[in-house]
Protein backbone atom coordinates (compact mmCIF):
# COMPACT_ATOMS: atom_id res chain seq x y z
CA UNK A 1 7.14 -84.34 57.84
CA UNK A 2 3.25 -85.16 58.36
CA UNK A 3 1.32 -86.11 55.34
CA UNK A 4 -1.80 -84.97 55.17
CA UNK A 5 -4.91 -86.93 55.62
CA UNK A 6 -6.22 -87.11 52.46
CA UNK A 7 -3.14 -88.78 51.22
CA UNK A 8 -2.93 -91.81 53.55
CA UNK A 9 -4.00 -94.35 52.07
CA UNK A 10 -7.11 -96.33 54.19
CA UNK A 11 -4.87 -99.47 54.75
CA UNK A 12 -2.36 -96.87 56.60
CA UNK A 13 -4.86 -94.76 58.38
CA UNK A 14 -5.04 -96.97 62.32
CA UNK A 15 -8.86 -95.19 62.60
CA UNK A 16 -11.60 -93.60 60.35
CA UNK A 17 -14.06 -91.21 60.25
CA UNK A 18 -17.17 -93.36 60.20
CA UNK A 19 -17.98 -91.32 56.91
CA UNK A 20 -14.47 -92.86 55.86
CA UNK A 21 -15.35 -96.38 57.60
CA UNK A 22 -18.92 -96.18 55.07
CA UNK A 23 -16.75 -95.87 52.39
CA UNK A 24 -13.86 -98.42 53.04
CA UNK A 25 -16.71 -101.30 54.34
CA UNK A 26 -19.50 -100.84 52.24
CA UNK A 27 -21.90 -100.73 55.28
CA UNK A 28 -24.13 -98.10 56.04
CA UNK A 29 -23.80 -95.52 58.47
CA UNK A 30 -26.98 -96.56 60.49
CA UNK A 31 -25.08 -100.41 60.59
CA UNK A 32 -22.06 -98.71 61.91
CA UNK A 33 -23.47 -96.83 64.60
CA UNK A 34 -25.97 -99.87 65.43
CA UNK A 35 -22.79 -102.14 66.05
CA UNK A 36 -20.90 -99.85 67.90
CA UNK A 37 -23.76 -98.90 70.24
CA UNK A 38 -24.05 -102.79 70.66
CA UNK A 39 -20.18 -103.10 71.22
CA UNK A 40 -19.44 -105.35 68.33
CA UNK A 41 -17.59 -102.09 66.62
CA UNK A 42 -15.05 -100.28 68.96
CA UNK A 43 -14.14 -96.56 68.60
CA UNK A 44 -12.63 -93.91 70.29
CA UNK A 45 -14.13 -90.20 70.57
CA UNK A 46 -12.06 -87.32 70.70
CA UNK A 47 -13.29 -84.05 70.67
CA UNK A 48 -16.56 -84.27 69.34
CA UNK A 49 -14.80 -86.70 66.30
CA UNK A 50 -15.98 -90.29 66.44
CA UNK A 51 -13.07 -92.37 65.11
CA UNK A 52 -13.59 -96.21 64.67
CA UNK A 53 -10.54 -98.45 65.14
CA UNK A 54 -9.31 -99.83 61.79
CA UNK A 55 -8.47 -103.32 63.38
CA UNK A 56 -11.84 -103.37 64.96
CA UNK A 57 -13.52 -103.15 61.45
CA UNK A 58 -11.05 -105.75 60.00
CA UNK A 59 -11.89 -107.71 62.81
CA UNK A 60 -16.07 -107.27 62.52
CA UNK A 61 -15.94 -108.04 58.70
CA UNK A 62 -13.72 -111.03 58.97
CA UNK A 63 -15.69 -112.88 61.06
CA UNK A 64 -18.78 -112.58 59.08
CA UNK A 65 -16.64 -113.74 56.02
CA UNK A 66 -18.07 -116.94 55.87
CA UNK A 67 -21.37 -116.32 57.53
CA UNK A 68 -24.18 -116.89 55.20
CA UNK A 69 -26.14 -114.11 53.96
């Protein structure tokens, strides 16, 4: 049986929404769409849905992790 979006939890969910990838980063939606139109943010589009790969977020934010403000 498929559960239905709203009840997978983010850690679960392999893309977002970038509406969904605002809320589960904490960056805005004009950073998101900056750093995937300069590649540094990978996402698929299906339809006319924009859906940013999970891993490619963890990936963006972990690299800055110990870049200085």
């Amino acid at each position: 049986m498929l559960q239905k979006t709203s009840l997978i939890r983010p850690e679960e969910k392999l893309a977002f929404r970038v509406n969904e990838a605002v809320a589960v980063s904490g960056l805005s939606r004009s950073t998101l769409y900056e750093l995937l139109k300069a590649g540094k943010l990978r996402a698929v589009k299906i339809g006319g849905r924009r859906l940013i790969l999970r891993e490619s977020l963890q990936a963006l934010l972990e690299v800055n992790v110990n870049r200085p403000a």
